[in-house]
PDB file of N, CA and C in Angstrom:
ATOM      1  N   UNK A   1      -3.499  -7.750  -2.620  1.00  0.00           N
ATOM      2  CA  UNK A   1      -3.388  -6.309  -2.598  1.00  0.00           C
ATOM      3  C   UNK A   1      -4.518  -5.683  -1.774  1.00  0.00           C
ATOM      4  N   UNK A   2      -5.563  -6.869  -2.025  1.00  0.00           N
ATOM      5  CA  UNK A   2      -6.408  -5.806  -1.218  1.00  0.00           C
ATOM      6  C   UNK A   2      -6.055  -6.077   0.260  1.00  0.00           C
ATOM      7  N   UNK A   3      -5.665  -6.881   0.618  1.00  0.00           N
ATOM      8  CA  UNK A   3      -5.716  -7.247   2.424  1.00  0.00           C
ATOM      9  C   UNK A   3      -4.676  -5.791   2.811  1.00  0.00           C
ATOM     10  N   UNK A   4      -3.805  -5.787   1.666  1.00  0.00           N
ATOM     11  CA  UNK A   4      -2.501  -4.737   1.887  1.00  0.00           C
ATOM     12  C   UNK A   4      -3.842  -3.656   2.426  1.00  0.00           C
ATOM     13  N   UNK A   5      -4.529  -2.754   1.828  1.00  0.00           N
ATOM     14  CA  UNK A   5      -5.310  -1.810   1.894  1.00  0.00           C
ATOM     15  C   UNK A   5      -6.230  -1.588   2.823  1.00  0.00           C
ATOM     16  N   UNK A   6      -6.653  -2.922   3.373  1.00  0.00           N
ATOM     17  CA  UNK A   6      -7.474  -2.980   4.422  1.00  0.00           C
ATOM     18  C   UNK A   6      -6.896  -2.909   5.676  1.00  0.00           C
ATOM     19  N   UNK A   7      -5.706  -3.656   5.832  1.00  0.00           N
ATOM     20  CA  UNK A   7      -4.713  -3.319   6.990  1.00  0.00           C
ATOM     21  C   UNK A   7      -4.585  -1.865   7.149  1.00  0.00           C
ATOM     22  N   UNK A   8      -3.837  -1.370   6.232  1.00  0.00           N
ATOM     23  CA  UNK A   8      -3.515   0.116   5.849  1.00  0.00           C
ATOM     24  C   UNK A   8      -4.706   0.701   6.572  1.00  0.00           C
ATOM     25  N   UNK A   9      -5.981   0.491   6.190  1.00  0.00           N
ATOM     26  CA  UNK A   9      -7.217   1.213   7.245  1.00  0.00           C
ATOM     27  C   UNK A   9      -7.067   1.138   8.496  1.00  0.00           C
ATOM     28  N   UNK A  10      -6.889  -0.011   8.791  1.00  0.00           N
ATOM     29  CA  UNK A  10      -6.908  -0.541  10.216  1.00  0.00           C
ATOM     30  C   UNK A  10      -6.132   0.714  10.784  1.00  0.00           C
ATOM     31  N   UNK A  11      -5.398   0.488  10.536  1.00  0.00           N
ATOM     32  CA  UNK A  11      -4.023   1.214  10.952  1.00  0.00           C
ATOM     33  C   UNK A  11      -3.798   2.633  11.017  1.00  0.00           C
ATOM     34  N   UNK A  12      -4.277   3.191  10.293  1.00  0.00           N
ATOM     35  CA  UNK A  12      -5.141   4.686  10.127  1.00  0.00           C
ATOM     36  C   UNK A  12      -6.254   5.260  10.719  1.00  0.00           C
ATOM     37  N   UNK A  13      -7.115   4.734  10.767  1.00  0.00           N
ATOM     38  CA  UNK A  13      -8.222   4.856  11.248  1.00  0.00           C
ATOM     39  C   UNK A  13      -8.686   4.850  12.684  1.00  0.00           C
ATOM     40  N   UNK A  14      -9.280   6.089  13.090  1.00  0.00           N
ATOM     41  CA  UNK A  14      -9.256   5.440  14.807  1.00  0.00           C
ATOM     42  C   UNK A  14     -10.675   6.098  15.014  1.00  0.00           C
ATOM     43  N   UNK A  15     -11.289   5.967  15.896  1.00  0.00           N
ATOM     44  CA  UNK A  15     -10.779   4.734  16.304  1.00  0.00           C
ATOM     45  C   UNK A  15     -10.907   3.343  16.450  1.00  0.00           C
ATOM     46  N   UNK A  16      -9.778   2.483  16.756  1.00  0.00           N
ATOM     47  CA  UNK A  16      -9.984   1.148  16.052  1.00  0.00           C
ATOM     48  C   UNK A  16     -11.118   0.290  15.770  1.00  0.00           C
ATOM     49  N   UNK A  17     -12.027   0.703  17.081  1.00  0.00           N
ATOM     50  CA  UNK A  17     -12.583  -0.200  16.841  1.00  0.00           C
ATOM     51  C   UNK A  17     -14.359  -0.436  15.704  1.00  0.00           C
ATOM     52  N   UNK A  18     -13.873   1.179  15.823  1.00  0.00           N
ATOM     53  CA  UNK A  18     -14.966   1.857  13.985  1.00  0.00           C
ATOM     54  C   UNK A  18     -14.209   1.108  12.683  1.00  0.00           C
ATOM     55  N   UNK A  19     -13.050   1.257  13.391  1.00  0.00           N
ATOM     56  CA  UNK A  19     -12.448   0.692  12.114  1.00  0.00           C
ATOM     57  C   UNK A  19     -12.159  -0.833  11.597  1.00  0.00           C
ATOM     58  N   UNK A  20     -12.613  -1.503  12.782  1.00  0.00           N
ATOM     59  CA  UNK A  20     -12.514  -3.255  12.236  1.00  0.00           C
ATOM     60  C   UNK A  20     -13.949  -3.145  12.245  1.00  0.00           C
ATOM     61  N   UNK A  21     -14.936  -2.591  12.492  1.00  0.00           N
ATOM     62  CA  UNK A  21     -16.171  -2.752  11.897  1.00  0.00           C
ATOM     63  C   UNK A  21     -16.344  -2.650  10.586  1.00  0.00           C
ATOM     64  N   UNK A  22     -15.559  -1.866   9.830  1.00  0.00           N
ATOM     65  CA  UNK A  22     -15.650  -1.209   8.472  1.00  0.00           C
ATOM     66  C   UNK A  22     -15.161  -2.490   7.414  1.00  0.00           C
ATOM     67  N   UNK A  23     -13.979  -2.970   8.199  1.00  0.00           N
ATOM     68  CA  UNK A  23     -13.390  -3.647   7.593  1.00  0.00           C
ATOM     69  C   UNK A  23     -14.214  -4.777   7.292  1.00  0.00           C
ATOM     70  N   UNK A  24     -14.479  -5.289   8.292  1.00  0.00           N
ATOM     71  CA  UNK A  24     -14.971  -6.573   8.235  1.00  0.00           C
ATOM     72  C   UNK A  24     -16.100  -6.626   7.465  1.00  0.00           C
ATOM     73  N   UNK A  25     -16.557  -5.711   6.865  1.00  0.00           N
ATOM     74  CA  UNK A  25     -18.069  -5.608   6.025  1.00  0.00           C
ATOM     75  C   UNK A  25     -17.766  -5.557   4.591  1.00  0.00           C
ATOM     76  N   UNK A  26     -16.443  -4.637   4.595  1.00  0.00           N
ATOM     77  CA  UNK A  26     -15.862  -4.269   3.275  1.00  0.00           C
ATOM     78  C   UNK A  26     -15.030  -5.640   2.340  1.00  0.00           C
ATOM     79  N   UNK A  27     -14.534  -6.354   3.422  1.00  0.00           N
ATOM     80  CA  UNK A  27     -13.827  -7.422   2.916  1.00  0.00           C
ATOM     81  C   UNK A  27     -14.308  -7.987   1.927  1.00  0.00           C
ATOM     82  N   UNK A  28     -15.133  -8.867   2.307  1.00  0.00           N
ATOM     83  CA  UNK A  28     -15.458 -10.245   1.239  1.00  0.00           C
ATOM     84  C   UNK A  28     -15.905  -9.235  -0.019  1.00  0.00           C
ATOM     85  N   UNK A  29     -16.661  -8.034   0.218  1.00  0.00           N
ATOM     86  CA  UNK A  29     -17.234  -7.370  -1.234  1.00  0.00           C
ATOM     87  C   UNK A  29     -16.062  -6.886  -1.958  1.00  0.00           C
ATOM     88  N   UNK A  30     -14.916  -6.492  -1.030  1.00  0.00           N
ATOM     89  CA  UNK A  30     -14.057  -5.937  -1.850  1.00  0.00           C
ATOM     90  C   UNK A  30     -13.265  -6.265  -2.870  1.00  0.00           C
ATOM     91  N   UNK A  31     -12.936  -7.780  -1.924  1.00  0.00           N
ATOM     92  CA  UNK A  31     -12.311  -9.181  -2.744  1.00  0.00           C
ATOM     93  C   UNK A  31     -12.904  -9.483  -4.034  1.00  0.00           C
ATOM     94  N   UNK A  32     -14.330 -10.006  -3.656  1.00  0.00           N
ATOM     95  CA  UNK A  32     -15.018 -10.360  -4.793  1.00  0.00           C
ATOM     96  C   UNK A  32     -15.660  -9.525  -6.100  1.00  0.00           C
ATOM     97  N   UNK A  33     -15.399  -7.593  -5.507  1.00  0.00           N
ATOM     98  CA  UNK A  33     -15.256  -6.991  -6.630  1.00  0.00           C
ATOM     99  C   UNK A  33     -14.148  -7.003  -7.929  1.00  0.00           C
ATOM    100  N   UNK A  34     -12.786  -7.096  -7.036  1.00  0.00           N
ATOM    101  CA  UNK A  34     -11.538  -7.424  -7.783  1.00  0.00           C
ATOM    102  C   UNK A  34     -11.133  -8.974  -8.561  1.00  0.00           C
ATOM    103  N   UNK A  35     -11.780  -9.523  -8.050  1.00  0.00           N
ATOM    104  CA  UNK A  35     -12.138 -10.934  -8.455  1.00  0.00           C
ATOM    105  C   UNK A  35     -13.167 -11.122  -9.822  1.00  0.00           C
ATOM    106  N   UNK A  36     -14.124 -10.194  -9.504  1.00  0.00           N
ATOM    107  CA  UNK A  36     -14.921  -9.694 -10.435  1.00  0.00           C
ATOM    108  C   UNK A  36     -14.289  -9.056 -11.783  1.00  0.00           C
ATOM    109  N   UNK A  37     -13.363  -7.583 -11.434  1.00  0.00           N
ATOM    110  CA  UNK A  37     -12.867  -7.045 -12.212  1.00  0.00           C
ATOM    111  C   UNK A  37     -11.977  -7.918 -13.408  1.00  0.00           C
ATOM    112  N   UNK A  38     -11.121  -8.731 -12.602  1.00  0.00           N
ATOM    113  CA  UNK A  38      -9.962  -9.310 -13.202  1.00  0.00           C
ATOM    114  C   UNK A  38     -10.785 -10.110 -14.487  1.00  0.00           C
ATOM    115  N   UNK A  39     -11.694 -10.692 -13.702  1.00  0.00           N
ATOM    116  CA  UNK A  39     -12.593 -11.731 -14.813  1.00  0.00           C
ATOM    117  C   UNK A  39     -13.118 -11.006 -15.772  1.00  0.00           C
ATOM    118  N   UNK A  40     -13.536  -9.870 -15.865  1.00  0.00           N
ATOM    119  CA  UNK A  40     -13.932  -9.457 -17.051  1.00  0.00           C
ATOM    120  C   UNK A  40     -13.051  -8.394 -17.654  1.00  0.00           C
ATOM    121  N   UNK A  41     -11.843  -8.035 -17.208  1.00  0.00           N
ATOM    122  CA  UNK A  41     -10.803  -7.734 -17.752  1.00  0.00           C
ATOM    123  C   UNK A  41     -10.277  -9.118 -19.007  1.00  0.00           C
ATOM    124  N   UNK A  42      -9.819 -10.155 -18.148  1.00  0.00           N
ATOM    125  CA  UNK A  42      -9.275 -11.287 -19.363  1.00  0.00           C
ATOM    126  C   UNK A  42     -10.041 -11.760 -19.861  1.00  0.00           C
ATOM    127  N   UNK A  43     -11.481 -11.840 -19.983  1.00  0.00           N
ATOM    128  CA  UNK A  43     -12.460 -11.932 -20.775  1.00  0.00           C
ATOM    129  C   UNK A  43     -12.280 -11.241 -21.834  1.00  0.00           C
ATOM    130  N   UNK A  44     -12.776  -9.931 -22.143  1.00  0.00           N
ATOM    131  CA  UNK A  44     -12.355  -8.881 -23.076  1.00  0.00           C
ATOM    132  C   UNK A  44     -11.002  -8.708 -24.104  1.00  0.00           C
ATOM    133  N   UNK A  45      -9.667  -9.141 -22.950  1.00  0.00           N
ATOM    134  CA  UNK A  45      -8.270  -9.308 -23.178  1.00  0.00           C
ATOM    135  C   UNK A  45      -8.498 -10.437 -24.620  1.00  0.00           C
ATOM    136  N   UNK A  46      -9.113 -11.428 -24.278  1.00  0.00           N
ATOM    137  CA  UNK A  46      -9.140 -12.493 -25.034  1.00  0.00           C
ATOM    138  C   UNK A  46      -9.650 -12.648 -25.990  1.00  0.00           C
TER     139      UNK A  46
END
């Protein structure tokens, strides 16, 4: 879902090439926030 969202920037954003800068910084943190989240979501769940 997140790649969905980051494309979605890409794609919006101009111009482009501000915008694969953004991306590319945002990625791995973004991932590993939601990665983050989930884990202490079913932690709690449990």
């Amino acid at each position: 879902m997140e790649s969905i969202h980051l494309l979605l920037a890409l794609a919006i954003l101009k111009p482009y090439s501000q915008a694969l800068i953004v991306v590319e910084e945002l990625t791995v943190l973004v991932i590993v926030a939601n990665a983050m989240g989930v884990f202490i979501f079913s932690f709690f769940k449990s």
